[in-house]
N, C-alpha and C. Protein backbone atom coordinates (compact mmCIF):
# COMPACT_ATOMS: atom_id res chain seq x y z
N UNK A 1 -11.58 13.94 27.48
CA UNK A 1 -10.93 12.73 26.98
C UNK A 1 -10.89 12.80 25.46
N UNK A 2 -9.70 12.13 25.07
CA UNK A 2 -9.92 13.05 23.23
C UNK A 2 -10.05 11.37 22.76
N UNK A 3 -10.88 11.62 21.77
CA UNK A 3 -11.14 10.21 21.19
C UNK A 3 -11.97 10.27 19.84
N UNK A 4 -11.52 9.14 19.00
CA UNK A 4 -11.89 9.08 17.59
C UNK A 4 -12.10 7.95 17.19
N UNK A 5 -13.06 7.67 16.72
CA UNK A 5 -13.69 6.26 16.65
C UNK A 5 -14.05 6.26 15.37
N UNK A 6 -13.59 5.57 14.47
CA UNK A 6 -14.51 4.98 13.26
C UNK A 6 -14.76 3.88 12.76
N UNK A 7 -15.87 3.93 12.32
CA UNK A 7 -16.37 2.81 11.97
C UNK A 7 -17.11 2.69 10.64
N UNK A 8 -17.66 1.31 9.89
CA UNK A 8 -18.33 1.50 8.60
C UNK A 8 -17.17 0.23 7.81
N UNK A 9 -16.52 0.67 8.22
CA UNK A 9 -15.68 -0.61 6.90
C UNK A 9 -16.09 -1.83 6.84
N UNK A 10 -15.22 -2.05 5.61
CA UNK A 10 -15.53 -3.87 5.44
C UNK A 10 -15.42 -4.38 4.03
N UNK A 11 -15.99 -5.07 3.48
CA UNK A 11 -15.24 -5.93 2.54
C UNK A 11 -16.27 -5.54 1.43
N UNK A 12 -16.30 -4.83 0.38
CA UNK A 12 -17.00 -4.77 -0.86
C UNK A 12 -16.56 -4.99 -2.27
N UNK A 13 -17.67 -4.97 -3.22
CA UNK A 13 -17.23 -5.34 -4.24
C UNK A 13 -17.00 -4.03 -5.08
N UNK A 14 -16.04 -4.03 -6.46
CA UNK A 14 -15.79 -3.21 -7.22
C UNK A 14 -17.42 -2.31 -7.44
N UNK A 15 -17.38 -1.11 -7.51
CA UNK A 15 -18.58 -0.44 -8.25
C UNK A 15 -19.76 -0.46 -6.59
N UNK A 16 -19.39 -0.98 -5.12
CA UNK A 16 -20.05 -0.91 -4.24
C UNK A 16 -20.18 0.73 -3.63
N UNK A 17 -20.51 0.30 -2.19
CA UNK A 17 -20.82 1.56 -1.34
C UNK A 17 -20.88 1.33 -0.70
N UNK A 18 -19.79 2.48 0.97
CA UNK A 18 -19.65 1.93 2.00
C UNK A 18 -19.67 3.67 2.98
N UNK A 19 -20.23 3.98 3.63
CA UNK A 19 -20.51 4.84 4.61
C UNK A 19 -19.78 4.71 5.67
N UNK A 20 -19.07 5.41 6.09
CA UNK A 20 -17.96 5.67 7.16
C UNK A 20 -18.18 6.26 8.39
N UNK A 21 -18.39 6.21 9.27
CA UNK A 21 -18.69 7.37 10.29
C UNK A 21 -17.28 7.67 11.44
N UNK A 22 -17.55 8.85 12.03
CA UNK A 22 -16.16 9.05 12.59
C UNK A 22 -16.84 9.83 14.24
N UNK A 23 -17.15 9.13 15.38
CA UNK A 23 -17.51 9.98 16.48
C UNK A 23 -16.20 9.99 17.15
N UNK A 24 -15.63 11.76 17.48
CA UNK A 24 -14.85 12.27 17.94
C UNK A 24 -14.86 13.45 19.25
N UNK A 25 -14.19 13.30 19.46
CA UNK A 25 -14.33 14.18 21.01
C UNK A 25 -14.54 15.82 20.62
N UNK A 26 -15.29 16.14 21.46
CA UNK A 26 -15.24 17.68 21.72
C UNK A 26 -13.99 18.52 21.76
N UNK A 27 -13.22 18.41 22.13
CA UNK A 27 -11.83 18.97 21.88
C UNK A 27 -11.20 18.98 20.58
N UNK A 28 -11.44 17.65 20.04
CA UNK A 28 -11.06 17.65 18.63
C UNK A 28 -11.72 18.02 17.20
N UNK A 29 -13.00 17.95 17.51
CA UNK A 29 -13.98 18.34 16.72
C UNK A 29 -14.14 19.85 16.32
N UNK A 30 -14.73 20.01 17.50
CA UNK A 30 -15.23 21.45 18.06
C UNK A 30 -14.17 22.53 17.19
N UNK A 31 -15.02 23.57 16.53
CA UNK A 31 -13.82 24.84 15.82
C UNK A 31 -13.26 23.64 14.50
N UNK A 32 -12.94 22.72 14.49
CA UNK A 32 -11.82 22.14 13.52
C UNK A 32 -11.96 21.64 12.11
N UNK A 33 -11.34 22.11 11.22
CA UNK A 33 -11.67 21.14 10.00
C UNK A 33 -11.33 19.58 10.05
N UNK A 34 -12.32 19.06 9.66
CA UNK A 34 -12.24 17.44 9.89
C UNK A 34 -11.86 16.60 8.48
N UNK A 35 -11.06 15.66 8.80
CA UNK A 35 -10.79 14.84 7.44
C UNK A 35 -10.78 13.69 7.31
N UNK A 36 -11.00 13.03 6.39
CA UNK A 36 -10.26 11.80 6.45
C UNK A 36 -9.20 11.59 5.70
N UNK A 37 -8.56 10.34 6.12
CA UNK A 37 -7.33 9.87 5.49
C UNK A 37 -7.49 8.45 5.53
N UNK A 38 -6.54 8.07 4.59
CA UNK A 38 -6.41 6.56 4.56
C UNK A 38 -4.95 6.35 4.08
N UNK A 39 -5.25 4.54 4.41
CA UNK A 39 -3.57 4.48 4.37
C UNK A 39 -3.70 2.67 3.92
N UNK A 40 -3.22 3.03 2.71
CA UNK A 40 -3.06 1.39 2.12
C UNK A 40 -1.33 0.96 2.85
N UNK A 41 -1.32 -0.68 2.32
CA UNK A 41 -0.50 -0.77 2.70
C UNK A 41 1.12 -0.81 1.84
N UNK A 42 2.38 -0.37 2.60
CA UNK A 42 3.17 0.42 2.01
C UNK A 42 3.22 1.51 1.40
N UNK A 43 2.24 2.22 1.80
CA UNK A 43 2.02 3.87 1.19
C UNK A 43 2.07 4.47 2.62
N UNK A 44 2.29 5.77 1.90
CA UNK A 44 1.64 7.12 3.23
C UNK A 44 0.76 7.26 3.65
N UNK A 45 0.47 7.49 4.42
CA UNK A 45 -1.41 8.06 5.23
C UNK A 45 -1.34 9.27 4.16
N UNK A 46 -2.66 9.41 3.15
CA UNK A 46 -2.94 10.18 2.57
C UNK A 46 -4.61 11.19 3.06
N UNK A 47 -4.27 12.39 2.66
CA UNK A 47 -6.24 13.13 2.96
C UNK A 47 -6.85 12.97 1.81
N UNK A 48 -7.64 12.53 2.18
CA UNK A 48 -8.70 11.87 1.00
C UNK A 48 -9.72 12.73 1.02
N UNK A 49 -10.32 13.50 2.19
CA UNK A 49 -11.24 14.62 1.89
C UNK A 49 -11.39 15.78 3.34
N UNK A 50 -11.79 16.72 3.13
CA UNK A 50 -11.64 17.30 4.56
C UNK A 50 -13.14 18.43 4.29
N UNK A 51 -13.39 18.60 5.57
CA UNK A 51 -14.88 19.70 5.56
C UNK A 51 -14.55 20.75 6.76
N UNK A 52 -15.03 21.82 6.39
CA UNK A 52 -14.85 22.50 7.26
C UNK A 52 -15.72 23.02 8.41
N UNK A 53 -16.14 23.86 9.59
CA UNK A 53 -17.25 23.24 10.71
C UNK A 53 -18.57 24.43 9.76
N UNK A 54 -18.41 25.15 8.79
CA UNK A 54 -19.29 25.73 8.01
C UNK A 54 -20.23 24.85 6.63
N UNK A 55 -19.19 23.48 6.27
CA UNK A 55 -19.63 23.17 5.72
C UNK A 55 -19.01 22.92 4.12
N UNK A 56 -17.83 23.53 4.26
CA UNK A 56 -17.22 23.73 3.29
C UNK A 56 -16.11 22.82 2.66
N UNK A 57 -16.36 21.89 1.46
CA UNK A 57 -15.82 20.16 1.49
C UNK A 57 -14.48 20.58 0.38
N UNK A 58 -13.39 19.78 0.19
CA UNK A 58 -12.51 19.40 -0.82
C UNK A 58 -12.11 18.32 -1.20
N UNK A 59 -11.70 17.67 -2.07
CA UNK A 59 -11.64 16.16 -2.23
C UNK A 59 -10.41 15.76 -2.61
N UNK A 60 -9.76 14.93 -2.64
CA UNK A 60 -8.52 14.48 -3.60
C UNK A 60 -9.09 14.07 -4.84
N UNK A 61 -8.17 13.91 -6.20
CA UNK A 61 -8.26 14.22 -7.27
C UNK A 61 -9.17 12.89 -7.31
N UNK A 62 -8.73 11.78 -6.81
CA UNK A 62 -8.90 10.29 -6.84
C UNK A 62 -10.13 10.06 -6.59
N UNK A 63 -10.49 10.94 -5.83
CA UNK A 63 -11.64 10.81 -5.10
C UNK A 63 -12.91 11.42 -5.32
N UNK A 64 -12.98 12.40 -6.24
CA UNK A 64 -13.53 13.14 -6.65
C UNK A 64 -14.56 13.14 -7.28
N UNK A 65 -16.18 13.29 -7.44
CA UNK A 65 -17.67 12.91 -7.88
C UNK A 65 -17.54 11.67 -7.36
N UNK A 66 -16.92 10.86 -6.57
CA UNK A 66 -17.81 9.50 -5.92
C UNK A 66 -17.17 9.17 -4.47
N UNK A 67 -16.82 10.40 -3.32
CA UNK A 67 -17.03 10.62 -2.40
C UNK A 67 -17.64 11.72 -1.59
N UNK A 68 -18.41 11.16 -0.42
CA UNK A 68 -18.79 12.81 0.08
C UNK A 68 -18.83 12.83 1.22
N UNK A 69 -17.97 13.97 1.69
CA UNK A 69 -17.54 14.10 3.16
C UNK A 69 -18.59 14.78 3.97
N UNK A 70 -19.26 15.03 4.82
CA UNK A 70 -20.11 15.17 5.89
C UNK A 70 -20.14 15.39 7.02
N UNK A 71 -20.77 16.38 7.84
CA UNK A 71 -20.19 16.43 9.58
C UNK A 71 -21.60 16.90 10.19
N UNK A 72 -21.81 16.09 11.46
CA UNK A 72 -22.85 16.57 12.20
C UNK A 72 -22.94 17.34 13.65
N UNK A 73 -22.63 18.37 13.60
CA UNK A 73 -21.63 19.09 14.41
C UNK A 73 -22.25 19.16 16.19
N UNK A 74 -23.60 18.87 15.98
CA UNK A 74 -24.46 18.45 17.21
C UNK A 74 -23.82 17.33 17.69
N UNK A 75 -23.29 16.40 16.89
CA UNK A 75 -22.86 14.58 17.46
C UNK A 75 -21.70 14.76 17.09
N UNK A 76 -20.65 15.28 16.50
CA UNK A 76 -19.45 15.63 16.86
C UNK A 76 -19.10 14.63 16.13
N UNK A 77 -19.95 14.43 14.78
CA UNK A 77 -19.40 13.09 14.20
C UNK A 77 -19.11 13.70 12.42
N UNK A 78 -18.55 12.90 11.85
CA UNK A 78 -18.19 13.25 10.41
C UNK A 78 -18.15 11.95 9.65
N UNK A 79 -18.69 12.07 8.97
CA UNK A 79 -19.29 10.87 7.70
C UNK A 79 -18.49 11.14 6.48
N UNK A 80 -17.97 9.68 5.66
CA UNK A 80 -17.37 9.72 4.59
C UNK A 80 -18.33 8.86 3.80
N UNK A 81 -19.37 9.31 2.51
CA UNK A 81 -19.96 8.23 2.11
C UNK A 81 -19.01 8.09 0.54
N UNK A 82 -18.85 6.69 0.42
CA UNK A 82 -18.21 6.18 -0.66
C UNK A 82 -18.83 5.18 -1.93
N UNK A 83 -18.91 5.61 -2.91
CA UNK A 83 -19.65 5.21 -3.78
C UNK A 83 -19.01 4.89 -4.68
N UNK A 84 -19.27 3.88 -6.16
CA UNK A 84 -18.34 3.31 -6.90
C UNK A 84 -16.99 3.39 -6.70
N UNK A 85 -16.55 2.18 -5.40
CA UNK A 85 -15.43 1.74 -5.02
C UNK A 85 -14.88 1.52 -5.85
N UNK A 86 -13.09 1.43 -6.00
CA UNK A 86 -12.66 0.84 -6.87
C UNK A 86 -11.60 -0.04 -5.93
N UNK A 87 -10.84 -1.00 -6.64
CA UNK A 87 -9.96 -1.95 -5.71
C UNK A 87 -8.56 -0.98 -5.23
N UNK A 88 -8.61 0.28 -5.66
CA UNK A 88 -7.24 1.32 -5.50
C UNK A 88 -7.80 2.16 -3.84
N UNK A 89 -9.33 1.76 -3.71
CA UNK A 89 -9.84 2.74 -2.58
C UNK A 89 -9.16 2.01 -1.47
N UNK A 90 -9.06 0.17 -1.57
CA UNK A 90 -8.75 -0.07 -0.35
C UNK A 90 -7.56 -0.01 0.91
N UNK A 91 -8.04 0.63 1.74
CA UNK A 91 -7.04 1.01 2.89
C UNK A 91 -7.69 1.00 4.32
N UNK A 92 -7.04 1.43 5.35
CA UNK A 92 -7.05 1.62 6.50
C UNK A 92 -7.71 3.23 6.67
N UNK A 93 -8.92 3.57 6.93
CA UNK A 93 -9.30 4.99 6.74
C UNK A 93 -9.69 5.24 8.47
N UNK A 94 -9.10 6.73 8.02
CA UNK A 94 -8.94 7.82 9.56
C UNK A 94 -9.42 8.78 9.60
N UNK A 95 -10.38 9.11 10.54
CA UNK A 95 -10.26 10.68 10.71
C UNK A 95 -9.51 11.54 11.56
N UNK A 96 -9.43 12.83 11.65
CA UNK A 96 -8.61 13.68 12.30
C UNK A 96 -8.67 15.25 11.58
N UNK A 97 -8.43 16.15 12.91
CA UNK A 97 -8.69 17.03 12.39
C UNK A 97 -7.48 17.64 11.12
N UNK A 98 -8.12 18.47 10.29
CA UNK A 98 -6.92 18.76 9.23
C UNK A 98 -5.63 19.10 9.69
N UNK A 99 -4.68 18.54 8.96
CA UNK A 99 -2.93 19.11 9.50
C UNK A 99 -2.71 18.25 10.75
N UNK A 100 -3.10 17.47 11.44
CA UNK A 100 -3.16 16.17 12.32
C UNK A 100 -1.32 15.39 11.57
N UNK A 101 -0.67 15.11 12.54
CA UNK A 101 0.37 14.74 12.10
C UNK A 101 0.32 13.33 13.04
N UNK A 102 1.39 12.47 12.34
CA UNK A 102 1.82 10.93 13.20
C UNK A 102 2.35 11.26 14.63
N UNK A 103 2.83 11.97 15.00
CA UNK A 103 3.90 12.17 16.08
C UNK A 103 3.22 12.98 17.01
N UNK A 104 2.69 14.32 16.93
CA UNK A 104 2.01 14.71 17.74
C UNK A 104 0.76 14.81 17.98
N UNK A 105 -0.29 13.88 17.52
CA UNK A 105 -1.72 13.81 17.19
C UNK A 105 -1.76 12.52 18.04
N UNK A 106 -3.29 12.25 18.69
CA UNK A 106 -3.95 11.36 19.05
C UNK A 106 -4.72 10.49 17.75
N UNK A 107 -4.64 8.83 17.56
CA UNK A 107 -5.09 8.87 16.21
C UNK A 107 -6.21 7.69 16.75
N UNK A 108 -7.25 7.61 16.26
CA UNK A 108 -7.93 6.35 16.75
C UNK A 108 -7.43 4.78 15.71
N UNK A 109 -8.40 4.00 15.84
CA UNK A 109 -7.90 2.51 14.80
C UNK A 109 -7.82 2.26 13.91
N UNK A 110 -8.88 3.65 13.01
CA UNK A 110 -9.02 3.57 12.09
C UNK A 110 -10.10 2.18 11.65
N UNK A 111 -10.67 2.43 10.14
CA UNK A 111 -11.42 0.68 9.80
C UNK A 111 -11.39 1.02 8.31
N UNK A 112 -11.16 -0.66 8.79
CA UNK A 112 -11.00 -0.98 7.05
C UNK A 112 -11.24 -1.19 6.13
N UNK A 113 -11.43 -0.95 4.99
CA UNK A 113 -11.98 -0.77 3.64
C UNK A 113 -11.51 -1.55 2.70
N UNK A 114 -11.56 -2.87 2.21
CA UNK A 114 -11.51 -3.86 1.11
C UNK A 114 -12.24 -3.78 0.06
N UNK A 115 -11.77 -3.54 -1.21
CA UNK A 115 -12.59 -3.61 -2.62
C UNK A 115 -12.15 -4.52 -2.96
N UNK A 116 -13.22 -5.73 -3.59
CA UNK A 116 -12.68 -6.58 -4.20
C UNK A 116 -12.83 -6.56 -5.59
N UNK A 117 -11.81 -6.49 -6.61
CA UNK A 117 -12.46 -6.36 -7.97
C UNK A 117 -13.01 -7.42 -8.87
């Protein structure tokens, strides 16, 4: 059953911190580089960071010294921890494995992330 669940969001203040977690199915996990994305509103779903199943992280420019991507490959889960929010972080954040497209990908609900400044 392929499935992606995250959770962690919610409503913080400018300069906060909010921990993300992402439990995903064995099929999707397993072998895959994992990412997240987010998606404010009227923008694109953007990758905000991705890890690979060795361990190996990249970040967007935006994002860069105050996020850190994470995966626990026993629980098939992947962690985004987020630190000095700013009100530009807030969106709708996803995981999926890297290169995951709208059309042919399974996507879970995603959760949401509010900075208030």
């Amino acid at each position: 059953q392929v499935q992606l669940v995250e959770s962690g969001g919610g409503l913080v203040q400018a300069g906060g911190s909010l921990r993300l977690s992402c439990a995903a199915s064995r099929s999707i996990f397993s072998m895959n580089v994992m990412g997240w994305y987010r998606q404010a509103p009227g923008k694109q779903r953007e990758l905000v960071a991705y890890i690979t199943s060795g361990g190996i992280t990249n970040y967007a420019d935006s994002v860069k010294g105050r996020f850190t991507i994470s995966r626990d490959n026993a629980k098939n889960t992947v962690y985004l921890q987020m630190n000095s929010l700013k009100s530009e972080d807030t969106a709708v954040y996803y995981c999926n494995r890297l290169g995951a497209t709208r059309t042919y990908d399974y996507w879970g609900q995603g959760t949401q992330v509010t900075v208030s400044s």
